[in-house]
Protein backbone atom coordinates (compact mmCIF):
# COMPACT_ATOMS: atom_id res chain seq x y z
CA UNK A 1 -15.00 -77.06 18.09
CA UNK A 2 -16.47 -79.53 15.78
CA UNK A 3 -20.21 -79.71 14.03
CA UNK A 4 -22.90 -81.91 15.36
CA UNK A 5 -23.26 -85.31 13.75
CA UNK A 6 -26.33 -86.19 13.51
CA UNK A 7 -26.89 -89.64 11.66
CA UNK A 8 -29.46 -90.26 10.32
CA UNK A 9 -30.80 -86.84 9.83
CA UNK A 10 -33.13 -85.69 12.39
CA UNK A 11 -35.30 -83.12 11.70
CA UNK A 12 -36.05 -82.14 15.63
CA UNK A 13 -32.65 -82.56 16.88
CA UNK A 14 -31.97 -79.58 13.70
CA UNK A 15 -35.00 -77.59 14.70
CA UNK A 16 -33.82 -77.67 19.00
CA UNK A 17 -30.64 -77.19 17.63
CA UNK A 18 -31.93 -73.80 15.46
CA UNK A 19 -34.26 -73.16 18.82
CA UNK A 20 -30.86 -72.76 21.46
CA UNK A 21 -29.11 -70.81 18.48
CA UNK A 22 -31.65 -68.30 18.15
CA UNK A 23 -31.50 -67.93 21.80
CA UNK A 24 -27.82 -67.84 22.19
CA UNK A 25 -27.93 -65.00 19.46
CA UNK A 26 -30.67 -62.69 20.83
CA UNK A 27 -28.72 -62.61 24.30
CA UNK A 28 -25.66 -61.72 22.56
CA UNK A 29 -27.20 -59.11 20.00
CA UNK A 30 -28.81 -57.63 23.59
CA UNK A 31 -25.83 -57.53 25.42
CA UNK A 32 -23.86 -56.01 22.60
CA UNK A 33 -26.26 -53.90 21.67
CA UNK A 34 -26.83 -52.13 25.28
CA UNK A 35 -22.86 -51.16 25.16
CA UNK A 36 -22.70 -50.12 21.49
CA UNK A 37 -25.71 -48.35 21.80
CA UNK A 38 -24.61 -46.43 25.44
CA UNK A 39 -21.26 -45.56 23.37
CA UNK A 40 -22.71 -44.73 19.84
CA UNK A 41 -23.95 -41.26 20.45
CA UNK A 42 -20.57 -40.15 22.49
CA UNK A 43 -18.09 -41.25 19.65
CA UNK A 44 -18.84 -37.72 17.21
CA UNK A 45 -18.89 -35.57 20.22
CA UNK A 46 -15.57 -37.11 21.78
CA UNK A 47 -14.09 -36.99 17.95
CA UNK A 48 -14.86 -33.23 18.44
CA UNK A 49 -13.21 -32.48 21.59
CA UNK A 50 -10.21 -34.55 20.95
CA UNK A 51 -9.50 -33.02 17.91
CA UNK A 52 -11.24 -29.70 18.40
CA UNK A 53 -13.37 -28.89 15.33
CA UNK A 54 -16.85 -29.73 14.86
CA UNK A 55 -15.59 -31.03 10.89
CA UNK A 56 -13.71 -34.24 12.56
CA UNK A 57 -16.98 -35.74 14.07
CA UNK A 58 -17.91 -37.48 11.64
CA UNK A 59 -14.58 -39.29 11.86
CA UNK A 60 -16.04 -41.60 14.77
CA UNK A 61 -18.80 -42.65 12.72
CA UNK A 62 -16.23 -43.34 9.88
CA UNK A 63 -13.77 -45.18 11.69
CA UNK A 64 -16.36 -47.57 13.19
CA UNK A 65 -17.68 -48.32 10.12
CA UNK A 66 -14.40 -49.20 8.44
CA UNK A 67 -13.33 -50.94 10.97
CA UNK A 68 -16.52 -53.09 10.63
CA UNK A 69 -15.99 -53.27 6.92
CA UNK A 70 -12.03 -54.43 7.72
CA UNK A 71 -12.74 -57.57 9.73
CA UNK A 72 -16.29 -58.67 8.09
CA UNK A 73 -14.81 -61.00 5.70
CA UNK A 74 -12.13 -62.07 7.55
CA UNK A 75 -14.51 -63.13 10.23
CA UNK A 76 -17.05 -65.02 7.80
CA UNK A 77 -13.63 -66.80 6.29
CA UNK A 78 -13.33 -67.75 9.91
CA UNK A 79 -16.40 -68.85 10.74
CA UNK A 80 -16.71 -70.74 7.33
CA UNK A 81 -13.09 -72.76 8.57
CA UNK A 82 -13.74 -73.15 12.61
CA UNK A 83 -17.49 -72.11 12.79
CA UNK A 84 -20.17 -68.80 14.08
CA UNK A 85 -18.81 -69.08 18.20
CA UNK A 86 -15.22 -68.83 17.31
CA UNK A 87 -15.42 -66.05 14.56
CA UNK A 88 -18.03 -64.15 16.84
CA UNK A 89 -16.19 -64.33 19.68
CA UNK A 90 -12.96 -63.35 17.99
CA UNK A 91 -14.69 -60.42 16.94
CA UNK A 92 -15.89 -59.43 20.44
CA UNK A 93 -13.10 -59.39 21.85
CA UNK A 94 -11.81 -56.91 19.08
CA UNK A 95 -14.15 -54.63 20.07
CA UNK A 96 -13.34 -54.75 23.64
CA UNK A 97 -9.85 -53.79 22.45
CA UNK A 98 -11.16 -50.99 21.14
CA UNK A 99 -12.91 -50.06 23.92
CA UNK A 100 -9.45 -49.80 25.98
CA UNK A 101 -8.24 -47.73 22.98
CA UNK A 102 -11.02 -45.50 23.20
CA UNK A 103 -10.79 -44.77 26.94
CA UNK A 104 -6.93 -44.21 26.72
CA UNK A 105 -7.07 -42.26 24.12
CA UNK A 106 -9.21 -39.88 25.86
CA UNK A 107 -6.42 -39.84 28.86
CA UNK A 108 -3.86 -38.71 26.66
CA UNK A 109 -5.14 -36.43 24.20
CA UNK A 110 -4.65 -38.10 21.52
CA UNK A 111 -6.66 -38.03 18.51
CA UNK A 112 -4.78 -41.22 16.07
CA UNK A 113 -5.25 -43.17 18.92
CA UNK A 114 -9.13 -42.52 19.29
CA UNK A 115 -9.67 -43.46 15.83
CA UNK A 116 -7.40 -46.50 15.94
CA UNK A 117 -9.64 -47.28 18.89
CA UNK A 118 -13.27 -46.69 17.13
CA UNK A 119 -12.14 -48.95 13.88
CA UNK A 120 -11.66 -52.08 16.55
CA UNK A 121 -14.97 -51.10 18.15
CA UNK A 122 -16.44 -51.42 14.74
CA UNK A 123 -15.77 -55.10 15.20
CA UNK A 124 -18.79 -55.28 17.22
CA UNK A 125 -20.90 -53.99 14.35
CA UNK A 126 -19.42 -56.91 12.01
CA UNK A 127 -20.34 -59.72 14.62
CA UNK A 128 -24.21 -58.14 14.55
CA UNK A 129 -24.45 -57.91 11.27
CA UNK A 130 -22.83 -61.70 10.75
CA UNK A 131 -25.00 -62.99 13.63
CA UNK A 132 -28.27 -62.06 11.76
CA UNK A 133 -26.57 -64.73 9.14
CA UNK A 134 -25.79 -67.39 11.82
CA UNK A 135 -29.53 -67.36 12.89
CA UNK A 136 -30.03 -68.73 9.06
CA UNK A 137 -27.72 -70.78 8.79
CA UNK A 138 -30.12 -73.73 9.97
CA UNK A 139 -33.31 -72.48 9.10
CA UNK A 140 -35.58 -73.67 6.77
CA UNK A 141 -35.90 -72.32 3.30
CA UNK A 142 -39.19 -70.76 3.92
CA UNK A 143 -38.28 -69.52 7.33
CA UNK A 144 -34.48 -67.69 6.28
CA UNK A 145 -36.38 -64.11 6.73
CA UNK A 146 -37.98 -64.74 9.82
CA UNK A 147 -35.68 -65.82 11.46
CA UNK A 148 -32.66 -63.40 10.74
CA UNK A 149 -35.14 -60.69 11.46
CA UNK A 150 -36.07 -61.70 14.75
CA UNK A 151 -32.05 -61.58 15.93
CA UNK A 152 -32.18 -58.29 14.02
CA UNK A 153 -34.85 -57.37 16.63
CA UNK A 154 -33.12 -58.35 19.54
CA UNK A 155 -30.69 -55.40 19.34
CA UNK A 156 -33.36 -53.25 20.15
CA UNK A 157 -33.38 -53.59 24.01
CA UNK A 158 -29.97 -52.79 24.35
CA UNK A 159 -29.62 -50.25 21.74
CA UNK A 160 -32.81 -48.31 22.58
CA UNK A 161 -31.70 -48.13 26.13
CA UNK A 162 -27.96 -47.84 25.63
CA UNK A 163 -28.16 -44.19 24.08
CA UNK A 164 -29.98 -43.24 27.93
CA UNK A 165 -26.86 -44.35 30.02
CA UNK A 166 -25.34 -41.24 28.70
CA UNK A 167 -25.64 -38.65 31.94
CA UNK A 168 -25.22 -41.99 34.13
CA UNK A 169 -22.16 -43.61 32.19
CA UNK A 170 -20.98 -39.69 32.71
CA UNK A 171 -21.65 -39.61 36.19
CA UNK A 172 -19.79 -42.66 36.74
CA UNK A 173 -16.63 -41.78 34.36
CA UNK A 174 -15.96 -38.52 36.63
CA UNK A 175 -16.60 -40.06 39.89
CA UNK A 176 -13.46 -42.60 38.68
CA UNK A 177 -11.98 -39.80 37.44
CA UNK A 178 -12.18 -40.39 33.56
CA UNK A 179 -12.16 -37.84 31.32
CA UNK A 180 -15.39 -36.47 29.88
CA UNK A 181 -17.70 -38.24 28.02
CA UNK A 182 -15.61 -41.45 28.37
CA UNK A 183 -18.00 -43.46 31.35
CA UNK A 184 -20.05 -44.97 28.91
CA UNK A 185 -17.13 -46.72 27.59
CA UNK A 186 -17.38 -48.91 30.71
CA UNK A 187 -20.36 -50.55 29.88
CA UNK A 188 -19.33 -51.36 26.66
CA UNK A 189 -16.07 -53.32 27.74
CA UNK A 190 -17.83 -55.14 30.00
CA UNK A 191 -20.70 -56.28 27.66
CA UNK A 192 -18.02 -56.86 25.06
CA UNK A 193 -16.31 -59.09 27.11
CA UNK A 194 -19.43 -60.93 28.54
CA UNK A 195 -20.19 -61.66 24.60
CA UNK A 196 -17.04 -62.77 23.66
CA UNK A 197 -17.67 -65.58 26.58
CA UNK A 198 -20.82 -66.51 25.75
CA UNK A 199 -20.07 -67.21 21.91
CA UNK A 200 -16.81 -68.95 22.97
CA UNK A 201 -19.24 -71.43 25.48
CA UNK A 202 -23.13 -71.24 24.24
CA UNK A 203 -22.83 -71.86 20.41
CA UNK A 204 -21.79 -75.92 20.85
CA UNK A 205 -22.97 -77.25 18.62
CA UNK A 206 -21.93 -74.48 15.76
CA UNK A 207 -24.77 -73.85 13.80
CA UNK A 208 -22.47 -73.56 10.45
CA UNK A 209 -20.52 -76.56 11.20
CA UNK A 210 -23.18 -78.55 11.59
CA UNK A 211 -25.02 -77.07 8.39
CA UNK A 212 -21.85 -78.31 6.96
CA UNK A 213 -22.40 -81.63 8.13
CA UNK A 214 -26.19 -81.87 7.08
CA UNK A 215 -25.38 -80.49 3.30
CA UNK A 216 -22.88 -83.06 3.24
CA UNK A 217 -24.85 -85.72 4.20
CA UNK A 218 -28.06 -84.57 2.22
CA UNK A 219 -26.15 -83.79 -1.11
CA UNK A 220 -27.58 -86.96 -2.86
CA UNK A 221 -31.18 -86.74 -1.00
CA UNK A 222 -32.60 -83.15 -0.94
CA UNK A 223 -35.22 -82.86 1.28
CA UNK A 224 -37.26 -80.11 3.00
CA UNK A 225 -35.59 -78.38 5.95
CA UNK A 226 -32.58 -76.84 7.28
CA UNK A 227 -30.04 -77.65 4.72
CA UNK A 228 -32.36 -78.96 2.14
CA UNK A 229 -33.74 -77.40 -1.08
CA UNK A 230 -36.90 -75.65 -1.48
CA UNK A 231 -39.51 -77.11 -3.45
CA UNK A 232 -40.30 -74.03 -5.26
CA UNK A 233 -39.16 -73.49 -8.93
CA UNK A 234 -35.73 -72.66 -9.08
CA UNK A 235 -34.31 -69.58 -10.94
CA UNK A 236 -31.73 -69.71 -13.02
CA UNK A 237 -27.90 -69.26 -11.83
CA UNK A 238 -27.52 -66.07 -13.87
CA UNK A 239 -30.43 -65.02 -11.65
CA UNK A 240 -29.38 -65.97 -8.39
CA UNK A 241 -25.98 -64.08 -9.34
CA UNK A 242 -28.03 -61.10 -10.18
CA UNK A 243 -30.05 -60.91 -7.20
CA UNK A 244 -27.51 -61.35 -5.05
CA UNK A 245 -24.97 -58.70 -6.78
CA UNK A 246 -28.27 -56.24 -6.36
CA UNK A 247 -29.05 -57.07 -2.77
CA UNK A 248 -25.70 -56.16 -1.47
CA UNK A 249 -25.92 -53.09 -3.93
CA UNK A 250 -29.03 -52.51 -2.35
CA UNK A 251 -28.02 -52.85 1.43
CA UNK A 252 -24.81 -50.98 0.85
CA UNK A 253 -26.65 -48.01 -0.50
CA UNK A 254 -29.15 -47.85 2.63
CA UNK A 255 -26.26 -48.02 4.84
CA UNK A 256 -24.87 -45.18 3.75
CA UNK A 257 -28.07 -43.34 4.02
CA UNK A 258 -28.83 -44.60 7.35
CA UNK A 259 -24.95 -43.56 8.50
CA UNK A 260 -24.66 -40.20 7.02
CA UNK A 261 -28.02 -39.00 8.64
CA UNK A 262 -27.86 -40.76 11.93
CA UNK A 263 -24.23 -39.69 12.89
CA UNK A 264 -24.45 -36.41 12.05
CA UNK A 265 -27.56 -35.93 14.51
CA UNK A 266 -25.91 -35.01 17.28
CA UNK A 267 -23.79 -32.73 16.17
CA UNK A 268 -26.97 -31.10 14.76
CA UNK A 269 -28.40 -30.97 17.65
CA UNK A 270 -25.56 -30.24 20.08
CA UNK A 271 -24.70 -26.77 17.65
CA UNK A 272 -28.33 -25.81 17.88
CA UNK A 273 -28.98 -26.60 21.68
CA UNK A 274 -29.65 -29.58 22.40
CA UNK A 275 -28.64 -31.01 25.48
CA UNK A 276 -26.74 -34.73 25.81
CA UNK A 277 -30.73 -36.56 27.42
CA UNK A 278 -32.04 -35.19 24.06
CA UNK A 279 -29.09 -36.42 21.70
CA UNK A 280 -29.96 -39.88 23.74
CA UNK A 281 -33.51 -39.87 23.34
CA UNK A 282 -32.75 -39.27 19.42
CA UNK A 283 -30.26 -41.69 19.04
CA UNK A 284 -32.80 -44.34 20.74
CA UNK A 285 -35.73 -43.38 18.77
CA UNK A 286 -33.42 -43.51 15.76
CA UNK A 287 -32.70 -47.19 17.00
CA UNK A 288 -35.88 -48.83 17.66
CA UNK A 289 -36.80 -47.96 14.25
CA UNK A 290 -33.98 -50.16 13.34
CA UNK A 291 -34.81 -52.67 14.83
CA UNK A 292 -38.04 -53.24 16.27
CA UNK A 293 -40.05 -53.74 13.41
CA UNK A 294 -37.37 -56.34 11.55
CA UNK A 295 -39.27 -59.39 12.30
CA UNK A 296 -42.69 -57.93 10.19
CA UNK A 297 -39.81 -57.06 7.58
CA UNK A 298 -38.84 -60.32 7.92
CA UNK A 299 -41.85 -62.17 7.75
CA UNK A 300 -43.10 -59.60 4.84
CA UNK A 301 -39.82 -60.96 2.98
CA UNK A 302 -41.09 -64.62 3.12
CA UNK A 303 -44.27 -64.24 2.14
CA UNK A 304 -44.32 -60.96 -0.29
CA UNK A 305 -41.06 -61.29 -1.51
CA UNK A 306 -37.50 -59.34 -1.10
CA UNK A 307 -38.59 -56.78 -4.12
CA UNK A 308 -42.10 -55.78 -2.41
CA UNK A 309 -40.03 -54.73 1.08
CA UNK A 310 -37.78 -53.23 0.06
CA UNK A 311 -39.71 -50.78 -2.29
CA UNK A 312 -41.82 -50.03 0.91
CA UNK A 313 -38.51 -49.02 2.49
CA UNK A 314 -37.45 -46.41 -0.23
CA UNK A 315 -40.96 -44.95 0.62
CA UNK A 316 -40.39 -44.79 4.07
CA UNK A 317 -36.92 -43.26 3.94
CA UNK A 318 -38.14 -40.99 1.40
CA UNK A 319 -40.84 -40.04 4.17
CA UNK A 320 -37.71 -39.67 6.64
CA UNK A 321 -35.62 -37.60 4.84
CA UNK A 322 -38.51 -35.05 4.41
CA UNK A 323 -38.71 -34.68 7.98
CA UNK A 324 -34.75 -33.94 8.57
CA UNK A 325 -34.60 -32.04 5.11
CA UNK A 326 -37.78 -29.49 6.10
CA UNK A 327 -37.50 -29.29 9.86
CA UNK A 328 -35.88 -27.10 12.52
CA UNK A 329 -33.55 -28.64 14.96
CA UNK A 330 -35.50 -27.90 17.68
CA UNK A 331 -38.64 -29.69 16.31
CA UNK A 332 -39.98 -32.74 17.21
CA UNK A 333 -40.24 -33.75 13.81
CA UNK A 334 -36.59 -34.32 13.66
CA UNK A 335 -37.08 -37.11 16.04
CA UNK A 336 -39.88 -38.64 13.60
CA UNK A 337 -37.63 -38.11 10.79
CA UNK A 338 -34.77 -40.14 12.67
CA UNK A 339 -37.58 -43.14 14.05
CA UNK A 340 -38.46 -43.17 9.99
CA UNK A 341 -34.88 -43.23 8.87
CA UNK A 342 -34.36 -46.87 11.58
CA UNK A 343 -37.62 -47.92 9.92
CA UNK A 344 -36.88 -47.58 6.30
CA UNK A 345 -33.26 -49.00 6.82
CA UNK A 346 -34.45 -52.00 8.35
CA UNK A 347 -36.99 -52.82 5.96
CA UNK A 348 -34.27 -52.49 2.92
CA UNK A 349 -31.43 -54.19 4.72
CA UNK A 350 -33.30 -57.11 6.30
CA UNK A 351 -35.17 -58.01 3.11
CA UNK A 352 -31.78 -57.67 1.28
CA UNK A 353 -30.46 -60.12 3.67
CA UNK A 354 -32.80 -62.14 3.47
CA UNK A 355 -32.48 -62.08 -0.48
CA UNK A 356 -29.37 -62.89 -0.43
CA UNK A 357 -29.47 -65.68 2.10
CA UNK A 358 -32.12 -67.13 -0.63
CA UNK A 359 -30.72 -67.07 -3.33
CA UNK A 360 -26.92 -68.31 -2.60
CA UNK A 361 -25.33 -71.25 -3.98
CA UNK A 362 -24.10 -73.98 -1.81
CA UNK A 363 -20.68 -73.51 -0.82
CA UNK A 364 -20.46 -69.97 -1.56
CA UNK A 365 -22.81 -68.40 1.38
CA UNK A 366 -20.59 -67.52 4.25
CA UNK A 367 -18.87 -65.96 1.45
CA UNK A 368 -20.90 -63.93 0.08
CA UNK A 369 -22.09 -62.65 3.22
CA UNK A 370 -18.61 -61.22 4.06
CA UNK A 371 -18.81 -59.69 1.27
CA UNK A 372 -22.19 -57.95 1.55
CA UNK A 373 -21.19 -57.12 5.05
CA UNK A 374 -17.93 -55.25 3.66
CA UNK A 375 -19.70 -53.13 1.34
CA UNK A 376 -22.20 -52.57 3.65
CA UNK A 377 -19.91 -51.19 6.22
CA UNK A 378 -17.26 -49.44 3.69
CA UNK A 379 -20.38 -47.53 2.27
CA UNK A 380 -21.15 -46.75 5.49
CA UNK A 381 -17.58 -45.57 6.18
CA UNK A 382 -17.22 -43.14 2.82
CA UNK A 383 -21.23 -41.77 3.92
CA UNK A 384 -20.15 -40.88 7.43
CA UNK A 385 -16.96 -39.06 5.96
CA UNK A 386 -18.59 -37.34 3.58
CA UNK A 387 -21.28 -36.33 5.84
CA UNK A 388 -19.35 -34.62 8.01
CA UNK A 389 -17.64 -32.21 4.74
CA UNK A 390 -21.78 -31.82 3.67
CA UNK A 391 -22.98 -30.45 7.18
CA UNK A 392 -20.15 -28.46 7.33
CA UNK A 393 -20.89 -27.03 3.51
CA UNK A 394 -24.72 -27.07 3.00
CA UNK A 395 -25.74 -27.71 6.46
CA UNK A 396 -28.08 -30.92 7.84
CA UNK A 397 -30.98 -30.15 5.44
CA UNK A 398 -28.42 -30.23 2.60
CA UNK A 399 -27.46 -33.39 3.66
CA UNK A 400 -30.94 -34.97 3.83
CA UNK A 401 -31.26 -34.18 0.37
CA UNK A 402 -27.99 -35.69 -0.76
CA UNK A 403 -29.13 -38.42 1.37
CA UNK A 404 -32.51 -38.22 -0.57
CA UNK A 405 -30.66 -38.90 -4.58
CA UNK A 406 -29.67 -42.30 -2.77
CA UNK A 407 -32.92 -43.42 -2.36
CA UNK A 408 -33.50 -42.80 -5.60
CA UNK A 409 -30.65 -45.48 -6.55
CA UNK A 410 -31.99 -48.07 -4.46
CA UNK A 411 -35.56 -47.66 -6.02
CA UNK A 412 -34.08 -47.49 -9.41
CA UNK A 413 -32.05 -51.12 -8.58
CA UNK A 414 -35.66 -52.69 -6.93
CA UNK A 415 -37.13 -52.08 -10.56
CA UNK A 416 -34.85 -54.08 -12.40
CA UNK A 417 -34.78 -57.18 -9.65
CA UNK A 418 -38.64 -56.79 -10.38
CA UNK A 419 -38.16 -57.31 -13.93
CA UNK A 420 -35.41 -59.42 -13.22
CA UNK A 421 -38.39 -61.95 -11.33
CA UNK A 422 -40.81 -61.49 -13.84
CA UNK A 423 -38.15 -62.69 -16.78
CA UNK A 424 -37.16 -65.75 -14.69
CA UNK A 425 -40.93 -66.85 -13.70
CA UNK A 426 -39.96 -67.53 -10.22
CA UNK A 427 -40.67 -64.11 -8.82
CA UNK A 428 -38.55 -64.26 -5.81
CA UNK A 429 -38.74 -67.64 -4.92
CA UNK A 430 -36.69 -69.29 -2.00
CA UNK A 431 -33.53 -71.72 -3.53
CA UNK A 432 -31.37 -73.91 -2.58
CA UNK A 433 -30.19 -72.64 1.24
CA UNK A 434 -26.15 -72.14 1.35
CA UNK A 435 -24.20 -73.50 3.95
CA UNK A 436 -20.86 -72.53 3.63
């Protein structure tokens, strides 16, 4: 696979180019996201069964997590070296070995096996999280937010109505004979596998690759555009370093609040009641907050600034964690508390993202966004295994207040890149876009 050459440089080959991207991206973040989704509210309760205690749930959550955290840089070194479609695809396919994992795991009992299983289908969570950087890697300064948010919204379909297929993907698993809980699995492979085709095919020209070529070409004659350099006033390289060291701080952090709250839901629920439809309907509630809004975040992020969003997140997940922290199980303000928790999560890790996209230096990007990614998911990873010890010690409202002294952090961490702004003058400006 080889980038597009595109001499002289012209600006509406890149923008059709960006155009079919975006498109290729969104049908892979829908596809994925419908199997991760169906699959994401059985891994705690399958942990559970296999290993039988209630304490080892939040093992599934864990496993997924660090598996994502394992492969994220290694997939952004690959897609840095042989480009987004081979490096996404790659990391497909992972997951779909996973999957297989997973499903014989459940056949034989055997618990190492189902964890081995979830840290490959954590794969699928790198190649989301990396995609939301391939839909920047041609855009223009000024659009970088927008348009990683909108991919970032595109896992909503799926997810939302991935978490439903529960009783169905059930249904199915015991008419084949599979053991419990394990039918949902099915859709995942598939989808997995349908992906890891369509990155392999639909992403020629790579996006990166040719970003590579256009920085190359343009290193003597910035211009506006994808590749180019932003007119704006540019901050200082001891800035840029800064803001990008506290937007992964800051994305890692709401990970880990997002994780520990999220995967310990259904166990909540299930020990108080609830049936597997209302674990679903959480779970997709909890989802669409995710995701559906990320495009306003995104926008917001352009035109307000990184600092501005994300402070409205901390207020939102503050808002969410009063809802889990005060509630009953059995109320519906749980289910507000969880929509609140997506919201506030998206609004911190999309504007991060889109800080960090901003503000890297040329040749370092693809870098640094392995990076982010593998703190983000290794937070993640250490929050959904130390959930599991919380609920077990101070219950689910414990946790949301554990959960709560985060937030705190992240706040804390958007005042200083606020007076970090006001110091430099340029106030959150868009830089020079990274391509590598």
């Amino acid at each position: 696979m080889t980038a597009a050459r595109i001499h002289p440089v012209d600006p509406a080959a890149v923008v059709a180019l960006q155009r079919r991207t975006l498109g290729v991206l969104i049908i892979g973040q829908v596809l994925a996201g419908l199997g991760i989704g169906a699959s994401l509210s059985v891994g705690a309760l399958l942990a559970a069964a296999i290993s039988g205690d209630p304490a080892w749930s939040g093992m599934a959550a864990t496993m997924t997590t660090f598996g994502a955290a394992v492969v994220a840089f290694p997939l952004a070194r690959l897609a840095s070296r042989r480009g987004r479609g081979v490096s996404l695809s790659i990391g497909s396919l992972v997951a779909a070995v996973g999957v297989v994992l997973v499903v014989t795991a459940a056949v034989w009992g055997q618990f190492w096996l189902l964890l081995a299983g979830l840290a490959c289908m954590g794969s699928a969570s790198a190649v989301q999280l990396q995609s939301r950087f391939a839909a920047a890697d041609l855009a223009s300064p000024s659009t970088k937010g927008r348009d990683l948010s909108i991919v970032v919204w595109s896992t909503t379909v799926g997810s939302v109505i991935g978490p439903n297929l529960l009783v169905p993907g059930d249904l199915v698993g015991t008419a084949l004979g599979m053991p419990p809980l394990t039918g949902t699995f099915l859709l995942t492979l598939v989808t997995q596998l349908t992906v890891t085709v369509l990155y392999s095919l639909a992403l020629r020209p790579d996006p990166l690759l040719t970003a590579h070529s256009l920085a190359t070409q343009r290193r003597f004659e910035p211009a506006d555009g994808a590749g180019g350099v932003a007119p704006a006033t540019e901050p200082t390289l001891a800035t840029r370093i800064s803001r990008q060291r506290a937007a992964i701080a800051m994305i890692a952090l709401a990970h880990a609040v997002m994780v520990s709250v999220m995967a310990m839901t259904p166990v909540h629920l299930r020990e108080h009641g609830g049936s597997l439809s209302l674990v679903g309907l959480t779970i997709s509630l909890h989802i669409a907050g995710m995701f559906v809004c990320a495009p306003v975040w995104g926008l917001l992020s352009d035109r307000w600034g990184a600092a501005r969003v994300i402070s409205l997140g901390c207020v939102i997940f503050a808002a969410a964690l009063l809802c889990t922290g005060l509630s009953p199980a059995d109320s519906p303000v749980v289910q507000v508390g969880l929509i609140l928790l997506g919201l506030g999560w998206s609004a911190v890790t999309v504007a991060g993202a889109a800080l960090l996209t901003q503000n890297a230096v040329t040749g370092e990007g693809t870098a640094r966004q392995g990076i982010a990614d593998t703190v983000m998911n290794g937070s993640g990873a250490l929050a959904a295994a130390g959930a599991g010890l919380v609920l077990s010690l101070i219950g689910f409202a414990g946790l949301s207040w554990v959960a709560f002294l985060i937030v705190l952090v992240i706040a804390r961490i958007t005042v200083s890149l606020r007076r970090i702004d006001r110091l430099d003058g340029a106030s959150g400006a868009p830089v020079e876009s990274s391509t590598a």
